[in-house]
PDB file of N, CA and C in Angstrom:
ATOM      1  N   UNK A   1      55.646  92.869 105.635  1.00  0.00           N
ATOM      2  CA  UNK A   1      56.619  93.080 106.699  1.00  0.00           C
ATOM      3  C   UNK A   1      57.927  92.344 106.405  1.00  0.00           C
ATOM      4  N   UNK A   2      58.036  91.162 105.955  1.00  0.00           N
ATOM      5  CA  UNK A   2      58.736  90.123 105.468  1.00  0.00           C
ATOM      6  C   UNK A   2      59.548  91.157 104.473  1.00  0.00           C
ATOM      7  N   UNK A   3      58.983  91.951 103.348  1.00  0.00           N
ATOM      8  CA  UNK A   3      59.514  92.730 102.152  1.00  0.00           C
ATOM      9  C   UNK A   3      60.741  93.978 103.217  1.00  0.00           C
ATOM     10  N   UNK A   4      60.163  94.352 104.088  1.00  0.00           N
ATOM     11  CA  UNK A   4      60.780  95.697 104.655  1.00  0.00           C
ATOM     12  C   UNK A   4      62.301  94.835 105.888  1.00  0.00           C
ATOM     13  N   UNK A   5      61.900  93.731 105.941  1.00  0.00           N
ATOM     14  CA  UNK A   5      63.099  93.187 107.003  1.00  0.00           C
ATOM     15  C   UNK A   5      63.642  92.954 105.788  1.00  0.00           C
ATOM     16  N   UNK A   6      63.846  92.173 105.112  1.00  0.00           N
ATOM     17  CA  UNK A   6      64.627  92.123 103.810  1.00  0.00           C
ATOM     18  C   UNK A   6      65.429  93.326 103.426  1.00  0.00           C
ATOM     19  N   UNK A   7      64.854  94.192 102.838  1.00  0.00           N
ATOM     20  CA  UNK A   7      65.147  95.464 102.491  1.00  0.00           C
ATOM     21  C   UNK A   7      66.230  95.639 103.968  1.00  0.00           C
ATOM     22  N   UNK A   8      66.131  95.875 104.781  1.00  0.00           N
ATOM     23  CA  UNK A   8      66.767  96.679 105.744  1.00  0.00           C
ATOM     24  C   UNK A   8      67.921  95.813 106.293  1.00  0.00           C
ATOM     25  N   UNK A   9      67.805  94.177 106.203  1.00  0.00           N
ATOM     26  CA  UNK A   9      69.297  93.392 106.140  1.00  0.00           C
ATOM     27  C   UNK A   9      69.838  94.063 104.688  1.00  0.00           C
ATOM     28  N   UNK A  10      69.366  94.140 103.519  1.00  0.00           N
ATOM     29  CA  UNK A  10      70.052  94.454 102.492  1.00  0.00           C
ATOM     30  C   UNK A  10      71.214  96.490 102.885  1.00  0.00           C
ATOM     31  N   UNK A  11      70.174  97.085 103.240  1.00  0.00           N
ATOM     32  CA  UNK A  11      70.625  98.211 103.469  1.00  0.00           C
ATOM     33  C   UNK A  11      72.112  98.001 104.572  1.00  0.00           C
ATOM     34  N   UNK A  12      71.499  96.881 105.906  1.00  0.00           N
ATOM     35  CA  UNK A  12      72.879  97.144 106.706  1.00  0.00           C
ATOM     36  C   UNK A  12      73.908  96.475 106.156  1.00  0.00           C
ATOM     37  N   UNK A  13      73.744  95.423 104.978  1.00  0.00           N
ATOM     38  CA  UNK A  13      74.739  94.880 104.580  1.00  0.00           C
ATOM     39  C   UNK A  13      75.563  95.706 103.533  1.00  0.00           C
ATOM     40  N   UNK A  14      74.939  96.588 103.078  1.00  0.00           N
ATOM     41  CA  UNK A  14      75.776  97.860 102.525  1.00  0.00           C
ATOM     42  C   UNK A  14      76.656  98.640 103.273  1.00  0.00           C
ATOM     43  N   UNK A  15      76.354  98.403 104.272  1.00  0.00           N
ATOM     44  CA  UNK A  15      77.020  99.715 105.511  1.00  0.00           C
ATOM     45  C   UNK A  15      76.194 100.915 105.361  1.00  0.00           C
ATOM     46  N   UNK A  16      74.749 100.589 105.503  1.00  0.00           N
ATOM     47  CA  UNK A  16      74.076 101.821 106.310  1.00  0.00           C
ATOM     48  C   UNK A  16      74.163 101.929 107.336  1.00  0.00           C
ATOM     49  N   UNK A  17      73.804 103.199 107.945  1.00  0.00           N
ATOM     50  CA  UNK A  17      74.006 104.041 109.190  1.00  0.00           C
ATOM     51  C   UNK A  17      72.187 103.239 109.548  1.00  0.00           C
ATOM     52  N   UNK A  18      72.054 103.396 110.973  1.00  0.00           N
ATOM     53  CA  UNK A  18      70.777 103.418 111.366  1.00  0.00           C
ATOM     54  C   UNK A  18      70.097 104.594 111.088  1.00  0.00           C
ATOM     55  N   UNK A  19      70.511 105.953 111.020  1.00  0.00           N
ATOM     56  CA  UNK A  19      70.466 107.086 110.704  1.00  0.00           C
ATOM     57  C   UNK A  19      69.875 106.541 108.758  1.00  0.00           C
ATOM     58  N   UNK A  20      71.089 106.228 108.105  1.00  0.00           N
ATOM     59  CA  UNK A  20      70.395 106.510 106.700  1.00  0.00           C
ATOM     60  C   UNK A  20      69.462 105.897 106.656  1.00  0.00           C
ATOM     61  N   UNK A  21      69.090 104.331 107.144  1.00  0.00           N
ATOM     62  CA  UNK A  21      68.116 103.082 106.977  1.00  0.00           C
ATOM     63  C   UNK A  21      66.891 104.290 107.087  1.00  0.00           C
ATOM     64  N   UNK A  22      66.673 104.771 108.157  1.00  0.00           N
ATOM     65  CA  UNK A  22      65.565 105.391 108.691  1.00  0.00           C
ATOM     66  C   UNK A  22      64.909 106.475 107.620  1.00  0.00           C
ATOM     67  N   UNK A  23      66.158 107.199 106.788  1.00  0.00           N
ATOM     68  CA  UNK A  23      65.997 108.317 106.111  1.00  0.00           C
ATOM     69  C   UNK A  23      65.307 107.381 104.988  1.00  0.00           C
ATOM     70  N   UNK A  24      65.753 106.280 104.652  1.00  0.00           N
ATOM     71  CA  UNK A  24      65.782 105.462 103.051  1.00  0.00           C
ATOM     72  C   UNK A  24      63.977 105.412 103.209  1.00  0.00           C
ATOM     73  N   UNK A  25      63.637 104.487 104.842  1.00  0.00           N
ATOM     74  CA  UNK A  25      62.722 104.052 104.738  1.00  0.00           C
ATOM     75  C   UNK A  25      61.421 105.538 104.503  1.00  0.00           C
ATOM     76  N   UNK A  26      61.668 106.561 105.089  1.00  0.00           N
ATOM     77  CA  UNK A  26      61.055 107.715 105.250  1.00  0.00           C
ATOM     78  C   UNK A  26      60.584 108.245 103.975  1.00  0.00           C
ATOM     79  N   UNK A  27      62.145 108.262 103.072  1.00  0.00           N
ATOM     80  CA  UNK A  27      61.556 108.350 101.582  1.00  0.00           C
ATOM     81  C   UNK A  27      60.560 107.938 100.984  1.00  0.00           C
ATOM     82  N   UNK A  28      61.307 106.368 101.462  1.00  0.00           N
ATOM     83  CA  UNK A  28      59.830 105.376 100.492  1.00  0.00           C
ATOM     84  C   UNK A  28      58.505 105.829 101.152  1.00  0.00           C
ATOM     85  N   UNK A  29      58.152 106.580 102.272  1.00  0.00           N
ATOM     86  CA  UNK A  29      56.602 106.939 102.014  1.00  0.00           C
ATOM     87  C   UNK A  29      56.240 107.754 101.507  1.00  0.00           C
ATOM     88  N   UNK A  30      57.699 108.695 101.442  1.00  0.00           N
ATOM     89  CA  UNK A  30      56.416 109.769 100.319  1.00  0.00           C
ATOM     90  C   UNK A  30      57.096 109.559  98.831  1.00  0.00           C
ATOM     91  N   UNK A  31      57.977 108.346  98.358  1.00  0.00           N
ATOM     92  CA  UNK A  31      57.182 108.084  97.114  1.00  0.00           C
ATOM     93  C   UNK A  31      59.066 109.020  96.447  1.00  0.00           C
ATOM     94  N   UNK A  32      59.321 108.993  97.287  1.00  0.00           N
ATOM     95  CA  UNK A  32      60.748 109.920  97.221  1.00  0.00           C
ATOM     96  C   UNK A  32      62.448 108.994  96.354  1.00  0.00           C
ATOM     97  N   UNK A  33      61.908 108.405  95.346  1.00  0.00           N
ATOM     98  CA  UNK A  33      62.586 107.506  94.975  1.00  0.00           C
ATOM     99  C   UNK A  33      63.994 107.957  94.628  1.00  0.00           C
ATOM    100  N   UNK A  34      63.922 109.248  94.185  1.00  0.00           N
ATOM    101  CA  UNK A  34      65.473 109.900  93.523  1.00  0.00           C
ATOM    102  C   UNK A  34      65.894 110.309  95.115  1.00  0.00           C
ATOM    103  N   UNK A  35      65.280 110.629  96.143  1.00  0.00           N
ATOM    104  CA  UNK A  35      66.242 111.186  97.418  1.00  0.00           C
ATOM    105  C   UNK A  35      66.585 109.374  97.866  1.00  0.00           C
ATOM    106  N   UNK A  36      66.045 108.112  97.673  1.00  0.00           N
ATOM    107  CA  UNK A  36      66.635 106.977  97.885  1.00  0.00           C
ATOM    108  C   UNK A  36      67.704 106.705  97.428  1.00  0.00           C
ATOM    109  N   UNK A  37      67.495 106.757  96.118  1.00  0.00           N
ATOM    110  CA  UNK A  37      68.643 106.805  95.037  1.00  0.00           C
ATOM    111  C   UNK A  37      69.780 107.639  95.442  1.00  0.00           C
ATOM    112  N   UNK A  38      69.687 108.695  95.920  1.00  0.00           N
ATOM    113  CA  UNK A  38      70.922 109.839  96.544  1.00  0.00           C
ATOM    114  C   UNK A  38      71.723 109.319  97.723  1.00  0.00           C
ATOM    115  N   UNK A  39      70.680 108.348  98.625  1.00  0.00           N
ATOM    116  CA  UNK A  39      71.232 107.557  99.369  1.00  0.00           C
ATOM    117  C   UNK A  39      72.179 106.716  98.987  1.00  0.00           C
ATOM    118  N   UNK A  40      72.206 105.847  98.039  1.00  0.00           N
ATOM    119  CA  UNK A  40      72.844 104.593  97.391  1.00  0.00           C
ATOM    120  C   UNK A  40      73.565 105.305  96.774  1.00  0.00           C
ATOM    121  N   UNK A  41      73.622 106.184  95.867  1.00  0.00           N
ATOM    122  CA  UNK A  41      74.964 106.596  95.177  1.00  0.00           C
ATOM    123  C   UNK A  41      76.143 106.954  96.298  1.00  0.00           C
ATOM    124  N   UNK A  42      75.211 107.601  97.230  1.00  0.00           N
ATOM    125  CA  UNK A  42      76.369 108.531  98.029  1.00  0.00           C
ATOM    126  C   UNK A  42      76.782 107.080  99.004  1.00  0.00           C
ATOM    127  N   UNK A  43      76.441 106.140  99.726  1.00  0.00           N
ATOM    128  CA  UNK A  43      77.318 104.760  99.977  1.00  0.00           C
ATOM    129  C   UNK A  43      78.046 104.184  98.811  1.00  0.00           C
ATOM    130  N   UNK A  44      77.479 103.909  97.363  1.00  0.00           N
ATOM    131  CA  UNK A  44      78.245 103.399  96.864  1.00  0.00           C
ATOM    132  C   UNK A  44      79.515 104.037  96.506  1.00  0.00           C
ATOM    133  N   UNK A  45      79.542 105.691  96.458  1.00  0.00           N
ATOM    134  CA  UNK A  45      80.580 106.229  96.301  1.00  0.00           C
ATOM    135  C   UNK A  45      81.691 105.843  97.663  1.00  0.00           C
ATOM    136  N   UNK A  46      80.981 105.866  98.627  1.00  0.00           N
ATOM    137  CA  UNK A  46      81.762 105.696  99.720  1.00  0.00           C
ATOM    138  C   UNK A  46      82.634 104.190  99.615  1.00  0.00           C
ATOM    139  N   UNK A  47      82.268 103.262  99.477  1.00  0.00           N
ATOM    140  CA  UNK A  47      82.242 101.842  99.256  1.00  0.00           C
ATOM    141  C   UNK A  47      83.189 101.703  97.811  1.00  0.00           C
ATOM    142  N   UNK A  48      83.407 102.726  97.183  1.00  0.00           N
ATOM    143  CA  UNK A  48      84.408 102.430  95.676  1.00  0.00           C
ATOM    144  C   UNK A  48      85.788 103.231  96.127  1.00  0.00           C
ATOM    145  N   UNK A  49      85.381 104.329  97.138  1.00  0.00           N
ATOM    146  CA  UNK A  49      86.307 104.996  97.945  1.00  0.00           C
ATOM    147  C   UNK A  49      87.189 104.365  98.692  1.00  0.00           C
ATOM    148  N   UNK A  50      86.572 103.150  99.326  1.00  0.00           N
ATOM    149  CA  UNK A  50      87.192 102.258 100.275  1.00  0.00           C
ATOM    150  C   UNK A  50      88.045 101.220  99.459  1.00  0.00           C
ATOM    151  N   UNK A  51      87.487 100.363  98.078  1.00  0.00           N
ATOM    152  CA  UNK A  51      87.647  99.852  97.175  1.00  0.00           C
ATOM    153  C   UNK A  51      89.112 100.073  96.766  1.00  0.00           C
ATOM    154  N   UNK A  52      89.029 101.460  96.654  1.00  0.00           N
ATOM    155  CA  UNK A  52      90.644 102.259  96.027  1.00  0.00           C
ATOM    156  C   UNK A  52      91.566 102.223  97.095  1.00  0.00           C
ATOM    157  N   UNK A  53      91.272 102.787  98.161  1.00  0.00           N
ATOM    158  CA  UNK A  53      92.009 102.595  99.278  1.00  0.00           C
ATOM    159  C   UNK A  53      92.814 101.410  99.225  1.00  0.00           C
ATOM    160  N   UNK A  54      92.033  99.969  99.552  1.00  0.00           N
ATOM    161  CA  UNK A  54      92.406  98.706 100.095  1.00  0.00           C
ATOM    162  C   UNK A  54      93.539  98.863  98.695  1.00  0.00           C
ATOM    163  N   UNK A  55      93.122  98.719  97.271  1.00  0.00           N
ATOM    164  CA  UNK A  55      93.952  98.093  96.126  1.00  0.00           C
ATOM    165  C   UNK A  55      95.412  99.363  96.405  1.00  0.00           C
ATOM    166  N   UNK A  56      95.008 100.365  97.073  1.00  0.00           N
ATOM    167  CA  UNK A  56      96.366 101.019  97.314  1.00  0.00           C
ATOM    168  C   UNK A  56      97.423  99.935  98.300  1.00  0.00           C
ATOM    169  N   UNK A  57      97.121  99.897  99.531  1.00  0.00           N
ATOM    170  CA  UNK A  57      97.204  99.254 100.148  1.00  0.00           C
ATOM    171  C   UNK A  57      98.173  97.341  99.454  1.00  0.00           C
ATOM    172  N   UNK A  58      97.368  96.941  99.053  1.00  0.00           N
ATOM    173  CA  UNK A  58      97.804  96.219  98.425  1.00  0.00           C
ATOM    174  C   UNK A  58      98.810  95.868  97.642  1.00  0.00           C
ATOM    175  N   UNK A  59      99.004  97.039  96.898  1.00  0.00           N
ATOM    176  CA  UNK A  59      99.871  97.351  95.810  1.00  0.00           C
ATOM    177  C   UNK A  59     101.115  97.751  96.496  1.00  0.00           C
ATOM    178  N   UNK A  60     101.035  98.253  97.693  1.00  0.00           N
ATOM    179  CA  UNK A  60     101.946  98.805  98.688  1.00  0.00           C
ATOM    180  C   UNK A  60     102.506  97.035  98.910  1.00  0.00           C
ATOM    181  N   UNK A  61     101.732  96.257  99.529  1.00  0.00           N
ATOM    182  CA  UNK A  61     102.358  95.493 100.190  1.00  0.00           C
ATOM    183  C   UNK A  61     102.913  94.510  99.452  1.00  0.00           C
ATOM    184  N   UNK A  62     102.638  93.952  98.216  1.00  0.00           N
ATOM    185  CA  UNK A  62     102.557  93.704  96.714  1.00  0.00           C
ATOM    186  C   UNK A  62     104.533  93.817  96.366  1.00  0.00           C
ATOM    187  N   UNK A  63     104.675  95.423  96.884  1.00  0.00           N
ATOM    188  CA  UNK A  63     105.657  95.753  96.227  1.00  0.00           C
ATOM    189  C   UNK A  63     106.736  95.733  96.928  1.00  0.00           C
ATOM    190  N   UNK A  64     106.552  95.488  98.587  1.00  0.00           N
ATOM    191  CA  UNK A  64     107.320  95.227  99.674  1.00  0.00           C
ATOM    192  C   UNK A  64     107.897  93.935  99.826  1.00  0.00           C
ATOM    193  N   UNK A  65     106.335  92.705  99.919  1.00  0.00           N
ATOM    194  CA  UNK A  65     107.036  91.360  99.348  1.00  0.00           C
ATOM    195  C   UNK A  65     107.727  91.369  98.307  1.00  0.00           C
ATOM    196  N   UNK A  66     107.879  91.962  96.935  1.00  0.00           N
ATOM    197  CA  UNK A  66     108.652  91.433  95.897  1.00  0.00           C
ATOM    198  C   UNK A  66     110.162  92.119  96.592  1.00  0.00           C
ATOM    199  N   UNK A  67     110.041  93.285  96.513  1.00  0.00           N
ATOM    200  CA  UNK A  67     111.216  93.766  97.245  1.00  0.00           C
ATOM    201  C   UNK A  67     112.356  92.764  98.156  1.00  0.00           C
ATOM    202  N   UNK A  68     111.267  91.717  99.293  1.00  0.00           N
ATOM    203  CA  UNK A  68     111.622  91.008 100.106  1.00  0.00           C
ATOM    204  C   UNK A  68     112.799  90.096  99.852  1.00  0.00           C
ATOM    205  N   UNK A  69     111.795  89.648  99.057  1.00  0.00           N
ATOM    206  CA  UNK A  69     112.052  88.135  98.031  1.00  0.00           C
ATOM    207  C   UNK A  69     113.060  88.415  97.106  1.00  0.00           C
ATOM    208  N   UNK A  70     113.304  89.423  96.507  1.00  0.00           N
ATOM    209  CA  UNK A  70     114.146  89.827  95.714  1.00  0.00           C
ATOM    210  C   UNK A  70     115.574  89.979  96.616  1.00  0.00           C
ATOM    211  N   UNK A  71     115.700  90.173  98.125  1.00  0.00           N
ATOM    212  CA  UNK A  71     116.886  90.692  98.950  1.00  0.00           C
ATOM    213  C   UNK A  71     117.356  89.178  99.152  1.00  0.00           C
ATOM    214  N   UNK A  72     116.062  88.595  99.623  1.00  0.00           N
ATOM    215  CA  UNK A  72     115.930  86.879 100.213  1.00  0.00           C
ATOM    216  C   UNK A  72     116.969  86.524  99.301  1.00  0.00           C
ATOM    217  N   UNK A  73     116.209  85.794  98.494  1.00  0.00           N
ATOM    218  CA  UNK A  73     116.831  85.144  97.424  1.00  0.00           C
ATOM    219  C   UNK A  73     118.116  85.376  96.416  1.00  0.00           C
ATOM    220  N   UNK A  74     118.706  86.325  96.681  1.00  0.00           N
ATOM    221  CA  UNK A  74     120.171  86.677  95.724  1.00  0.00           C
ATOM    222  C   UNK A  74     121.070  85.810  95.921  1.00  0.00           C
TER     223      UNK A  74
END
């Protein structure tokens, strides 16, 4: 029981849905390891999606401070 609470802090700390947790755990009884696996790719895709986003983001704001600093300082 100890193994499956583990597992399922690990899953919400990914950003599973209560929805996927349920699907993940469902798999594992029938032994369904590649539809688990379909789970995790398809968050981690989501999660590298977000990844790109933020470094957009960044790069945006990145380029606003230099901009700033560059008006600041003349």
């Amino acid at each position: 029981m100890d193994e499956e609470l583990s597992l399922r802090q690990i899953l919400a700390d990914i950003g599973l849905s209560e929805e996927e947790t349920e699907a993940f755990f469902r798999y594992e009884e029938y032994h369904n390891v590649c539809a688990q696996l379909k789970i995790l790719a398809e968050r981690r895709k989501a999660l590298l999606a977000q990844v790109h986003e933020d470094e957009r983001k960044l790069s945006c704001l990145d380029y606003l401070a230099c901009k700033l600093r560059k008006e600041c300082c003349k």
